[in-house]
Protein backbone atom coordinates (compact mmCIF):
# COMPACT_ATOMS: atom_id res chain seq x y z
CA UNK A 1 58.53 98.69 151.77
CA UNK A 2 60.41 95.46 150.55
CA UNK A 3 64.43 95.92 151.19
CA UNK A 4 66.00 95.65 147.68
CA UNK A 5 69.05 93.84 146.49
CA UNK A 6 69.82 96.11 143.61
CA UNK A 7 72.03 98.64 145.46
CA UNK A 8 74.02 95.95 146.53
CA UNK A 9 75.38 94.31 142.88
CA UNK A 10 78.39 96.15 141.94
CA UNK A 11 78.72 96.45 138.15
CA UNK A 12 81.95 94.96 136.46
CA UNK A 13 84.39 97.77 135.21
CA UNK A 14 84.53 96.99 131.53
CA UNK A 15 88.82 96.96 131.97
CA UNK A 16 88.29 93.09 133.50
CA UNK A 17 87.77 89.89 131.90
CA UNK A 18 89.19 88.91 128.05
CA UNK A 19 89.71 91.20 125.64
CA UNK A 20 86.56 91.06 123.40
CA UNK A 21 85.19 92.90 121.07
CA UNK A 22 84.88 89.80 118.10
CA UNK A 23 81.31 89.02 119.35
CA UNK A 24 82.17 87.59 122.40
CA UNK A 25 85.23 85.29 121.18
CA UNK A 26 88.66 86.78 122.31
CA UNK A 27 90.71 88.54 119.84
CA UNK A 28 93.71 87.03 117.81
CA UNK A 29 96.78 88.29 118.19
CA UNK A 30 99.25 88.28 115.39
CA UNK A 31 102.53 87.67 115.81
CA UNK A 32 104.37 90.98 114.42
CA UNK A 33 103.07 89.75 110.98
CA UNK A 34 101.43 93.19 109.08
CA UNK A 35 102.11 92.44 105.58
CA UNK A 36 98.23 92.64 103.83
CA UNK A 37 99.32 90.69 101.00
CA UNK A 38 100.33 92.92 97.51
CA UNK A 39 99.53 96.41 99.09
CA UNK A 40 102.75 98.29 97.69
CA UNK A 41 103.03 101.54 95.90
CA UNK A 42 103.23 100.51 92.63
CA UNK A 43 100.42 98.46 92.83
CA UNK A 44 97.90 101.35 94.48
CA UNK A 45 96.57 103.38 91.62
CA UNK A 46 94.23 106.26 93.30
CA UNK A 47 91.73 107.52 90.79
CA UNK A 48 91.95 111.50 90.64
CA UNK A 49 88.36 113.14 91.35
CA UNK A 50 88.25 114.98 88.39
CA UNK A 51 88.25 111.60 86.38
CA UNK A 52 85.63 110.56 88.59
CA UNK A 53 83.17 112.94 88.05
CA UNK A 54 83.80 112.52 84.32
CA UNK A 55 82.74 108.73 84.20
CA UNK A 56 80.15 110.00 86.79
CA UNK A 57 78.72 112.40 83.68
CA UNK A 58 79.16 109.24 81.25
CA UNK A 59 77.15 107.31 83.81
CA UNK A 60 74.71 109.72 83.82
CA UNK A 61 73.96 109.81 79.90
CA UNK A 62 74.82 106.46 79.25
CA UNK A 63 72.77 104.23 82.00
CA UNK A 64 69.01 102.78 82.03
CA UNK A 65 69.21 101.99 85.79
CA UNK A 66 67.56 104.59 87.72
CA UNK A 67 68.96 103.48 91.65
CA UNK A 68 72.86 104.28 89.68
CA UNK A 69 71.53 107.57 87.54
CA UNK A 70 70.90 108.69 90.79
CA UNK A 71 74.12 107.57 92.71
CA UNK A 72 75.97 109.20 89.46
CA UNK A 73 73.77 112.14 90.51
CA UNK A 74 74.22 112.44 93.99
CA UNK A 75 77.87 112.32 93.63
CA UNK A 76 78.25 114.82 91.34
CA UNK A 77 76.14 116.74 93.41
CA UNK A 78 78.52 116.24 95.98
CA UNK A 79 81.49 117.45 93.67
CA UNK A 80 79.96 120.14 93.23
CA UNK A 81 79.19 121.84 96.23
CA UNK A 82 82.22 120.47 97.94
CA UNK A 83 84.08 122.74 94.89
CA UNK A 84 81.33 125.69 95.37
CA UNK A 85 79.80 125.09 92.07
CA UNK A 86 76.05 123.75 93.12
């Protein structure tokens, strides 16, 4: 039998090296700056479900395209057994 080198390469713990995880590049640090622009409370508007599923119905009777009938479908589907009506 033919002595093997494989037992003797140690694998790299995954702790060393950069910090990746941005295909390979390192990652940017900010510098304390979280502000994402315009995100404040008045201008967040957070449509209730009901509402949904009643432009989901409107969808539903008022749309030729058969891949959103059946997204309209599927999420009142959804609704519905989520609320124990299905």
């Amino acid at each position: 039998m033919i002595n093997s080198n494989l037992s003797k390469i140690k694998p790299k713990f995954r702790t060393e090296g950069q910090i990746t995880g941005n295909w390979g590049r390192p990652k940017v640090r900010t510098n304390g700056n979280n502000q994402l622009g315009m995100t404040t409370r008045e201008n967040i508007s957070i449509t209730k479900k009901e509402d949904y599923i009643k432009r989901m119905y409107q969808v539903l009777d008022t749309t030729t395209n058969p891949k959103l009938k059946q997204f309209a479908y599927n999420e009142i589907k959804m609704y519905m057994i989520q609320t124990g009506r299905w």
